[in-house]
N, C-alpha and C. Protein backbone atom coordinates (compact mmCIF):
# COMPACT_ATOMS: atom_id res chain seq x y z
N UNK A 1 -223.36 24.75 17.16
CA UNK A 1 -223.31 25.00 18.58
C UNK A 1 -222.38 26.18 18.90
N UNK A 2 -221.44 25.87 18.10
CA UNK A 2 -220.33 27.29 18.49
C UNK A 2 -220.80 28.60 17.67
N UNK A 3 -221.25 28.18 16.94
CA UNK A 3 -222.12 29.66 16.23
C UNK A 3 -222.98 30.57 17.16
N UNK A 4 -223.72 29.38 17.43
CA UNK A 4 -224.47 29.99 19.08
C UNK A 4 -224.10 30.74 19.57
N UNK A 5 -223.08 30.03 20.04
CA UNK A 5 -222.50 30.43 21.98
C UNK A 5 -221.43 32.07 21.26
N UNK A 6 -220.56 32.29 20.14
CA UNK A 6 -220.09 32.92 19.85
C UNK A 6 -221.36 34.25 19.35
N UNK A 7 -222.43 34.11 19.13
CA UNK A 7 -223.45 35.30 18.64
C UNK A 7 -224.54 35.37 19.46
N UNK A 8 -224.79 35.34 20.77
CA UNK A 8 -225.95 35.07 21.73
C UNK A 8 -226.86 35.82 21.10
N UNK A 9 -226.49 37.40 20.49
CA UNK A 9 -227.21 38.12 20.53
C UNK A 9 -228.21 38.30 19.03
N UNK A 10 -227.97 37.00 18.50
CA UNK A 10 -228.96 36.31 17.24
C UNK A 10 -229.79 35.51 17.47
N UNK A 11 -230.99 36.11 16.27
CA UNK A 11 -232.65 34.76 16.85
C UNK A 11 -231.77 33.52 16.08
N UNK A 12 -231.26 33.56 15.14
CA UNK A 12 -231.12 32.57 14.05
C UNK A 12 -229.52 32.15 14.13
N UNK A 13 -229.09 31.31 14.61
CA UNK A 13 -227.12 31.08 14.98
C UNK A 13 -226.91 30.77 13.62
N UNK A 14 -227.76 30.67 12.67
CA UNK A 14 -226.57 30.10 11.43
C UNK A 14 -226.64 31.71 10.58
N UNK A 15 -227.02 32.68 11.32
CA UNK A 15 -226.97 33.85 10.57
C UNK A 15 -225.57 35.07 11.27
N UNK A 16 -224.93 34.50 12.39
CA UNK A 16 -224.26 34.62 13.24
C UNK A 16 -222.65 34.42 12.38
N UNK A 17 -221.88 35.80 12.88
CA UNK A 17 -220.47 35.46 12.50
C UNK A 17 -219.27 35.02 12.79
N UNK A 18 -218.24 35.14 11.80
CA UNK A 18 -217.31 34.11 12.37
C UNK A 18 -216.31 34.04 11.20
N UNK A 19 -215.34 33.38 11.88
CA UNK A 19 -213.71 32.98 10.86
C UNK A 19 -213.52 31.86 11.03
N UNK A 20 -213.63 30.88 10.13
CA UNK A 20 -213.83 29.05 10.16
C UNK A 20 -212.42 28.47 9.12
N UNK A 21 -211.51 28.02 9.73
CA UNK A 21 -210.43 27.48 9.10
C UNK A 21 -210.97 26.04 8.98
N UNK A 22 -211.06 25.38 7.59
CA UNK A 22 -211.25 24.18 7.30
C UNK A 22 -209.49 23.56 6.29
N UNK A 23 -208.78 22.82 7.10
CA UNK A 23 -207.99 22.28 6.68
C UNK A 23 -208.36 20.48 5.21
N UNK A 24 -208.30 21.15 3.93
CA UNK A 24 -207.90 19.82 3.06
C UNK A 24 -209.69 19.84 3.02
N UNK A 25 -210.41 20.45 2.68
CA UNK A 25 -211.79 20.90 3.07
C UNK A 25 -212.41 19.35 1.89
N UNK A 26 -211.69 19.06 0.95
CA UNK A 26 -212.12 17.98 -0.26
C UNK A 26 -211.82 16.62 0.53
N UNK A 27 -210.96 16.66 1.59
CA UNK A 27 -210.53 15.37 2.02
C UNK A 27 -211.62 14.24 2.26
N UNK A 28 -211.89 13.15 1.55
CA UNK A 28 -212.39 12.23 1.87
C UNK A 28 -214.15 12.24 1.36
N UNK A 29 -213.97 12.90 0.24
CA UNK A 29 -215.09 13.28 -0.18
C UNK A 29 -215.12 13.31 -1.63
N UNK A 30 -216.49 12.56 -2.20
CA UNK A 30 -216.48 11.86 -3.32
C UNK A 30 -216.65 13.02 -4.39
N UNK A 31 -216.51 12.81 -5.81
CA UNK A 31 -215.93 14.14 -6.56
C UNK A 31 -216.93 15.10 -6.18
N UNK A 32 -218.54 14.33 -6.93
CA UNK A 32 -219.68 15.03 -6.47
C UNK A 32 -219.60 16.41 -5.27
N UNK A 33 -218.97 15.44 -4.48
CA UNK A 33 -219.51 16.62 -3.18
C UNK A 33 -218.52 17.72 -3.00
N UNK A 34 -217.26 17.57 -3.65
CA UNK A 34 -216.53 18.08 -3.58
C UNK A 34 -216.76 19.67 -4.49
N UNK A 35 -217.93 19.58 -5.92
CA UNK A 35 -217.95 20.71 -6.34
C UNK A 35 -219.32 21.10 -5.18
N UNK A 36 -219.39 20.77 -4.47
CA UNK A 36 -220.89 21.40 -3.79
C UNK A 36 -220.18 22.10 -2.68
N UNK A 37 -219.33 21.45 -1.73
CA UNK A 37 -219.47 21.40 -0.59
C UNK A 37 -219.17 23.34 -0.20
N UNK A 38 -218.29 23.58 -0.77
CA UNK A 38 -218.16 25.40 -0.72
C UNK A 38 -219.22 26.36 -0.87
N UNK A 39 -220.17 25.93 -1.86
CA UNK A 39 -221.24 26.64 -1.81
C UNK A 39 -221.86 26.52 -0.93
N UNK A 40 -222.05 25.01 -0.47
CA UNK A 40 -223.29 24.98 0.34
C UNK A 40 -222.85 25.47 1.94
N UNK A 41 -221.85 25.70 1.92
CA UNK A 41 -221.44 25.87 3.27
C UNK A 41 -221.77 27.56 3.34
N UNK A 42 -221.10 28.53 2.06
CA UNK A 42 -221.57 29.72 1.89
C UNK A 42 -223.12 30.00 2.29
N UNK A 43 -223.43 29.06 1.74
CA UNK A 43 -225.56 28.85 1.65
C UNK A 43 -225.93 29.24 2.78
N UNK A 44 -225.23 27.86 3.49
CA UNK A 44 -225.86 27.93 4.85
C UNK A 44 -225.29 28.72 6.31
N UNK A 45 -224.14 29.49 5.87
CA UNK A 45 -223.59 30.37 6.90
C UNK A 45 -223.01 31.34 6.17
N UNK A 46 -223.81 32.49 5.97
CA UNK A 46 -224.09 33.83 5.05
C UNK A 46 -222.75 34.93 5.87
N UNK A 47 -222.83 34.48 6.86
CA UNK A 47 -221.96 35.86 7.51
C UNK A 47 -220.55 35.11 7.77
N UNK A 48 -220.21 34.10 8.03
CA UNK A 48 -219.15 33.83 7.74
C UNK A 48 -217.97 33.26 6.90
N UNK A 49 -216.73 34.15 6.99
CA UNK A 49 -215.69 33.85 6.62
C UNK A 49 -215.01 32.56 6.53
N UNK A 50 -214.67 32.24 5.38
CA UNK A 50 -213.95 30.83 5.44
C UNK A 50 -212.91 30.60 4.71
N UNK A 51 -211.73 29.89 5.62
CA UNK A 51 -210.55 29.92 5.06
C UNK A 51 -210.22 28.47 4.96
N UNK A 52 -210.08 28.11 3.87
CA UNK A 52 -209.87 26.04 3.39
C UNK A 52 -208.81 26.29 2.76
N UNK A 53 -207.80 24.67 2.80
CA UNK A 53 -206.79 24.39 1.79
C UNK A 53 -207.96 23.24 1.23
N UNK A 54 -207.21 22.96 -0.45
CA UNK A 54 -207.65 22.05 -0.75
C UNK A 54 -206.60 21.73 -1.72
N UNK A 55 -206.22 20.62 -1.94
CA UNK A 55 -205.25 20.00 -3.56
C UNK A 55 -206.65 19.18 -4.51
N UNK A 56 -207.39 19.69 -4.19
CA UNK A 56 -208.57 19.38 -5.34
C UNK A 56 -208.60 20.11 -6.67
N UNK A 57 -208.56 19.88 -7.96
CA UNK A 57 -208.64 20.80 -9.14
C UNK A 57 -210.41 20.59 -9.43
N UNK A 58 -210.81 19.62 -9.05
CA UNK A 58 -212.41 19.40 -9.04
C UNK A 58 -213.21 20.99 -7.99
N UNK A 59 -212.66 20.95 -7.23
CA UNK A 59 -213.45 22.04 -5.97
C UNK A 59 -212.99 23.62 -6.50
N UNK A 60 -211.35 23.53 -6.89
CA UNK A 60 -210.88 24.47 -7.68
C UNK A 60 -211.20 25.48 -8.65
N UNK A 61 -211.46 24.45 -9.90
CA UNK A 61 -212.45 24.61 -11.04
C UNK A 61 -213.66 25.87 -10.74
N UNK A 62 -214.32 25.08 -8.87
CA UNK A 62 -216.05 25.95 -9.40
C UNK A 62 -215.27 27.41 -8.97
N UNK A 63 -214.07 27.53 -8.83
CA UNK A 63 -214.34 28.95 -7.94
C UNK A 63 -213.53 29.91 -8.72
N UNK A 64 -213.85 31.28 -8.42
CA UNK A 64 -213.14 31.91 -8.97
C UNK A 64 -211.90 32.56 -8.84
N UNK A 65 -211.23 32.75 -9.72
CA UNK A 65 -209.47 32.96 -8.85
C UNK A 65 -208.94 33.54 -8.13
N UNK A 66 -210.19 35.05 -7.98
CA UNK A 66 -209.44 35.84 -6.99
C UNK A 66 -210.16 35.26 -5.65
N UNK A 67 -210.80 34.29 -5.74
CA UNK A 67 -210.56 33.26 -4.11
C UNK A 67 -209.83 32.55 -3.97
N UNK A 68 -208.51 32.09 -4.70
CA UNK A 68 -207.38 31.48 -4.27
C UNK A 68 -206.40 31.77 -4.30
N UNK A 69 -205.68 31.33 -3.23
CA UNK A 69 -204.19 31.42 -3.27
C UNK A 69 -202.95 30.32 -2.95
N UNK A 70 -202.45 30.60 -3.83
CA UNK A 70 -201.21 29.29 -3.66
C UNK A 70 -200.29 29.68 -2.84
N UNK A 71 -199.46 29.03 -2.05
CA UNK A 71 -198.50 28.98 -1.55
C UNK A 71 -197.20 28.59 -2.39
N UNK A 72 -196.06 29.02 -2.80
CA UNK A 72 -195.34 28.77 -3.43
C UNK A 72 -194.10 28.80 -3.34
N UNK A 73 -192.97 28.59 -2.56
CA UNK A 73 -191.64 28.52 -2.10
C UNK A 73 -191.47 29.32 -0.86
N UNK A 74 -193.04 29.37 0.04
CA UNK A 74 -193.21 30.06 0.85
C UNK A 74 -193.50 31.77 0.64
N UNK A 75 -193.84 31.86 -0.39
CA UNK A 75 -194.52 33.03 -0.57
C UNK A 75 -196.10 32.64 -1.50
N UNK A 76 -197.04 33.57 -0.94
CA UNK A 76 -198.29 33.94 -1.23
C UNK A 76 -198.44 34.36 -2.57
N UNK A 77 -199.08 33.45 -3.68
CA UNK A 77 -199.10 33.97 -4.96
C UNK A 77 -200.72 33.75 -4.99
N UNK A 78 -201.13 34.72 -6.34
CA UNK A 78 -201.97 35.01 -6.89
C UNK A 78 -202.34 33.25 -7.76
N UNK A 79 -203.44 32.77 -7.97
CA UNK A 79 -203.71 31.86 -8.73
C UNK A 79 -203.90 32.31 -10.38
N UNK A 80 -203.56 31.26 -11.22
CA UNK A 80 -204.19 31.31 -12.97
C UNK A 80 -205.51 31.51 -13.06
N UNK A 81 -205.71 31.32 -14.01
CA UNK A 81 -207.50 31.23 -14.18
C UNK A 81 -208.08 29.89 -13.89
N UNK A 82 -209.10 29.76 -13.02
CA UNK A 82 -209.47 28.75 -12.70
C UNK A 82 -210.97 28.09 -12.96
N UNK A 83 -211.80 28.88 -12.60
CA UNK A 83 -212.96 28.86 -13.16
C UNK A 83 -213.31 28.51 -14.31
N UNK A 84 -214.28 26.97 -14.16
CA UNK A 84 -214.74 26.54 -15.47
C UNK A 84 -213.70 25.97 -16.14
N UNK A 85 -212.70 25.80 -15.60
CA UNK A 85 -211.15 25.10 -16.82
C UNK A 85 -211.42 23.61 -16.32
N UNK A 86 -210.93 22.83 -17.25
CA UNK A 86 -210.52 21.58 -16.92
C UNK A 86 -210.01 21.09 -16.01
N UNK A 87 -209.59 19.63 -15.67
CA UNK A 87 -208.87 19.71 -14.13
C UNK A 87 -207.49 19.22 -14.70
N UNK A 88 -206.93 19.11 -16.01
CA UNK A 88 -205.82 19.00 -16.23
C UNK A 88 -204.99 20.59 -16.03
N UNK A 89 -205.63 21.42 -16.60
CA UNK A 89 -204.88 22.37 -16.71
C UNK A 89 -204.81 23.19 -14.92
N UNK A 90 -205.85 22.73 -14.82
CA UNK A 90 -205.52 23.27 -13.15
C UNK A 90 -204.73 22.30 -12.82
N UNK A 91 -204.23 21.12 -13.24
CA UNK A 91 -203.39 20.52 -12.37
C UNK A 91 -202.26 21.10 -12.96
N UNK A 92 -201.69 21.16 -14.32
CA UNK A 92 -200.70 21.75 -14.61
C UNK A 92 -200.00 23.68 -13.97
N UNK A 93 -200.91 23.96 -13.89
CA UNK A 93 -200.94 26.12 -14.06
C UNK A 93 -200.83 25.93 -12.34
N UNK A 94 -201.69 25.03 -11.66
CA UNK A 94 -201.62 25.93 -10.18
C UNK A 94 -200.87 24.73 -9.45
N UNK A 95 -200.87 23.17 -9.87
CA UNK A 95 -200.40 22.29 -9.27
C UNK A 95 -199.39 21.45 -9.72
N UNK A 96 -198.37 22.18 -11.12
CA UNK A 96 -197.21 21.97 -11.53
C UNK A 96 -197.18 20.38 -11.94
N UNK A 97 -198.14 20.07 -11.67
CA UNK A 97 -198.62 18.28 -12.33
C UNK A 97 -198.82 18.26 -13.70
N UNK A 98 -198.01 17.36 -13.93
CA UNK A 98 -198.19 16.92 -15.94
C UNK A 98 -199.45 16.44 -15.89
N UNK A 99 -200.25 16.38 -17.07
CA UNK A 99 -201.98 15.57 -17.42
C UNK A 99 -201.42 14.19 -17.07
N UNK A 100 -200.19 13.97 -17.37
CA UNK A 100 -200.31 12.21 -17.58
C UNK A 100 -198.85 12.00 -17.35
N UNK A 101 -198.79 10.87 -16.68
CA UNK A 101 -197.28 10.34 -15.46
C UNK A 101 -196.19 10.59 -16.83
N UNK A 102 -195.33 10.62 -16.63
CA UNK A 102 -194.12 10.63 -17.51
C UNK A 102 -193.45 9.72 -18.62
N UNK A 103 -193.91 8.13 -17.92
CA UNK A 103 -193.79 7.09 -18.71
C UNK A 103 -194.59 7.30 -19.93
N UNK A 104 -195.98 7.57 -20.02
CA UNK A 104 -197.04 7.70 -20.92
C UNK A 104 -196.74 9.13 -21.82
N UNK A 105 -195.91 9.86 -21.53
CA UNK A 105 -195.46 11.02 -22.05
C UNK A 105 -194.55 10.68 -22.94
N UNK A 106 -193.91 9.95 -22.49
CA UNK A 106 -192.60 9.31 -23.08
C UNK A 106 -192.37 8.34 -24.02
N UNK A 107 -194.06 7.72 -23.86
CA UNK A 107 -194.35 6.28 -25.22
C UNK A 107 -195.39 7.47 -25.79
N UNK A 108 -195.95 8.25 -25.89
CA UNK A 108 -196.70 9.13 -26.84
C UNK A 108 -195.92 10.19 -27.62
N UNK A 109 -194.26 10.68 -27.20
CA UNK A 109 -193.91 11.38 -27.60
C UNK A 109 -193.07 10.49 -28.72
N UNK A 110 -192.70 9.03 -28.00
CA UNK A 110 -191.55 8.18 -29.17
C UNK A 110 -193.12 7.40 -30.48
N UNK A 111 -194.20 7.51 -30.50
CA UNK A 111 -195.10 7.75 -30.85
C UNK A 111 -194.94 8.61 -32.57
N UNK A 112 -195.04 9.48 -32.02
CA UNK A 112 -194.96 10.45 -32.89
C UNK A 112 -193.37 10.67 -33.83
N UNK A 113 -192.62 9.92 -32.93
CA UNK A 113 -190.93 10.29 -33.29
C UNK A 113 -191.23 9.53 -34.79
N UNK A 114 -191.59 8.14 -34.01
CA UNK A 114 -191.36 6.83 -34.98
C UNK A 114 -192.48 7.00 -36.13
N UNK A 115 -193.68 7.82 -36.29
CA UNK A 115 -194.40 7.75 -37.05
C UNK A 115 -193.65 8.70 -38.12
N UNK A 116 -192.06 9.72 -38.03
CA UNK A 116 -191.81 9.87 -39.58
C UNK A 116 -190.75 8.45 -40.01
N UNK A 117 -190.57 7.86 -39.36
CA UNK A 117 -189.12 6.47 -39.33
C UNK A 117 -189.86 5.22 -39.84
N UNK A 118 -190.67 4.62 -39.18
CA UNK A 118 -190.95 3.25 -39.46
C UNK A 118 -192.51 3.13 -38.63
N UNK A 119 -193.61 3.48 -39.60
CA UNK A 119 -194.35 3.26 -39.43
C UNK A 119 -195.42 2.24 -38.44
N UNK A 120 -195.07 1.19 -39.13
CA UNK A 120 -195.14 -0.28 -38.29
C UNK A 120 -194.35 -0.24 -36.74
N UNK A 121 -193.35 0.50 -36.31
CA UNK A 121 -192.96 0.53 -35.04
C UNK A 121 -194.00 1.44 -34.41
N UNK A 122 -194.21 2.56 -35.00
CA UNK A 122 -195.38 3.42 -34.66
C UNK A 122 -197.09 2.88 -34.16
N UNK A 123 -196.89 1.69 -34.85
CA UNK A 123 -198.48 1.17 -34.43
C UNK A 123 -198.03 0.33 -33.14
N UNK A 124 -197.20 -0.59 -33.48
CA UNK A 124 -196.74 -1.00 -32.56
C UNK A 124 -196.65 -0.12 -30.87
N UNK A 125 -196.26 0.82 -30.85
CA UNK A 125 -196.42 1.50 -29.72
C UNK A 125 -197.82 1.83 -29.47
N UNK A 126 -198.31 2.49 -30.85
CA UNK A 126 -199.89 2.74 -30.24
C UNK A 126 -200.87 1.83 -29.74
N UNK A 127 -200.09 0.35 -30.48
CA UNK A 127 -201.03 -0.53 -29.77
C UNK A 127 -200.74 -1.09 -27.89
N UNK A 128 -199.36 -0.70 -27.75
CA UNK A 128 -199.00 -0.72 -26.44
C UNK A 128 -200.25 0.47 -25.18
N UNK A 129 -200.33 1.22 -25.87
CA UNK A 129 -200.61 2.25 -25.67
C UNK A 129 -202.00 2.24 -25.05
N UNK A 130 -202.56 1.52 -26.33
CA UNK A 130 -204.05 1.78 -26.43
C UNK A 130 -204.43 0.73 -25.10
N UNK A 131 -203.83 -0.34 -24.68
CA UNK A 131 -203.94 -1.26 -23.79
C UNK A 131 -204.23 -0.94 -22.38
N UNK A 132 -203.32 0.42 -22.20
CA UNK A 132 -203.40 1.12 -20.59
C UNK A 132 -204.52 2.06 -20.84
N UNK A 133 -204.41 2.68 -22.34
CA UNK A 133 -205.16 3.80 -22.27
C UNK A 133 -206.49 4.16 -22.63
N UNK A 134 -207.14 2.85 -23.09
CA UNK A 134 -207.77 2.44 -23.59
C UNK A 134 -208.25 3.33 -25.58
N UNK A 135 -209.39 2.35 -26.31
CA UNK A 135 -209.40 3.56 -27.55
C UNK A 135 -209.97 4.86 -27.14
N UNK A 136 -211.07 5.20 -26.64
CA UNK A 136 -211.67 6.72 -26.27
C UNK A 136 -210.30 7.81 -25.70
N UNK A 137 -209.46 7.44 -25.51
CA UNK A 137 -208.58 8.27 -25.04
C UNK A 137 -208.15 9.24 -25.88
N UNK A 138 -208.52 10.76 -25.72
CA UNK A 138 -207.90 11.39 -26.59
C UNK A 138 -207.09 11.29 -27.24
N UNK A 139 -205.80 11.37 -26.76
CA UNK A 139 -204.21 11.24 -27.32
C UNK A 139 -204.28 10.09 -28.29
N UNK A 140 -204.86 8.84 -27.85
CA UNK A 140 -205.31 7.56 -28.79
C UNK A 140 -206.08 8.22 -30.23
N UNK A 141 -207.17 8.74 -30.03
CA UNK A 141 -207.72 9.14 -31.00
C UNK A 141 -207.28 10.16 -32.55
N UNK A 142 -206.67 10.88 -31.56
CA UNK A 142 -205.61 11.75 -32.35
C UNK A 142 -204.19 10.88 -33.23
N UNK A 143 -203.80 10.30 -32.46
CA UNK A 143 -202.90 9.37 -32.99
C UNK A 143 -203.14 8.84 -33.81
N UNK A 144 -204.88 7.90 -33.92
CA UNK A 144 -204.81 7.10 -34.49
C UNK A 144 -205.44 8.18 -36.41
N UNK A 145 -205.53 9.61 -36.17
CA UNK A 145 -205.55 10.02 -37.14
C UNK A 145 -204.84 10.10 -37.59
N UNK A 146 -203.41 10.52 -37.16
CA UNK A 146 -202.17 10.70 -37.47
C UNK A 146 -201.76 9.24 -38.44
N UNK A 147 -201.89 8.42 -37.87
CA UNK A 147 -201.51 7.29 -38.37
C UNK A 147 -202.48 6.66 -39.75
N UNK A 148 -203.52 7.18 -39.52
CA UNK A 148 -204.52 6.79 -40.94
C UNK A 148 -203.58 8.15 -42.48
N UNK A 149 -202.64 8.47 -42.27
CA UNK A 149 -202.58 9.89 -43.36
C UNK A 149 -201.30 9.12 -43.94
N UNK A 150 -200.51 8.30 -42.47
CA UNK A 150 -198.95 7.59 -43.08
C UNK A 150 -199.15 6.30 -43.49
């Protein structure tokens, strides 16, 4: 409607321009739609400009970096590479977030301590481990190679 009224002088209003601030643009929206929703909005309104925040590394991911920018101690920075990466490492490079809470950092790193010390304490943790983290879990998997060699 406001496309309209802002371009009278178009047969077609969704071909009509404009500067569209979408605040948290991922908010409340299931992962799926979240890698769509930027394109399709591009799709369907060709001439306008659009300016979104998002803390999504899912929506992040599809785009490319020189379309983002971080905000960072109140200055305007340039983003990492984003495109096509994982959403760990975009959480780490642009959103200073560890892959995994600190506690779990902290029984995977004493993990590894205890696997040159006492073996048997070593499973022991991995089996703590494997409980939250289930077996498919990378870090699990890896471990549990580690542990087939001692």
């Amino acid at each position: 409607m406001h496309l309209s009224l802002a371009n009278p002088h178009t047969d077609n209003p969704m071909l009509g321009s404009g500067i569209v601030l979408i605040d948290e643009i991922d908010l409340h929206l299931h992962p799926k739609w979240q890698r769509k929703v930027v394109f399709k909005l591009l799709e369907t309104f060709p001439n306008v400009q659009f300016v979104m925040t998002s803390h999504s590394p899912l929506l992040i991911s599809m785009l490319d970096k020189k379309l983002i920018r971080i905000i960072k101690n109140g200055k305007i920075c340039e983003s990492s590479y984003t495109k096509g990466r994982d959403t760990n490492a975009i959480l780490s490079d642009n959103f200073e977030v560890s892959e995994r809470p600190e506690e779990y950092r902290q029984k995977i790193s004493k993990f590894y301590d205890l696997l040159e010390q006492n073996v048997e304490s070593a499973r022991e943790v991995l089996d703590e481990l494997k409980q939250d983290l289930g077996e498919s879990d990378p870090e699990i998997v890896r471990a549990e190679s580690y542990l087939e060699i001692y």
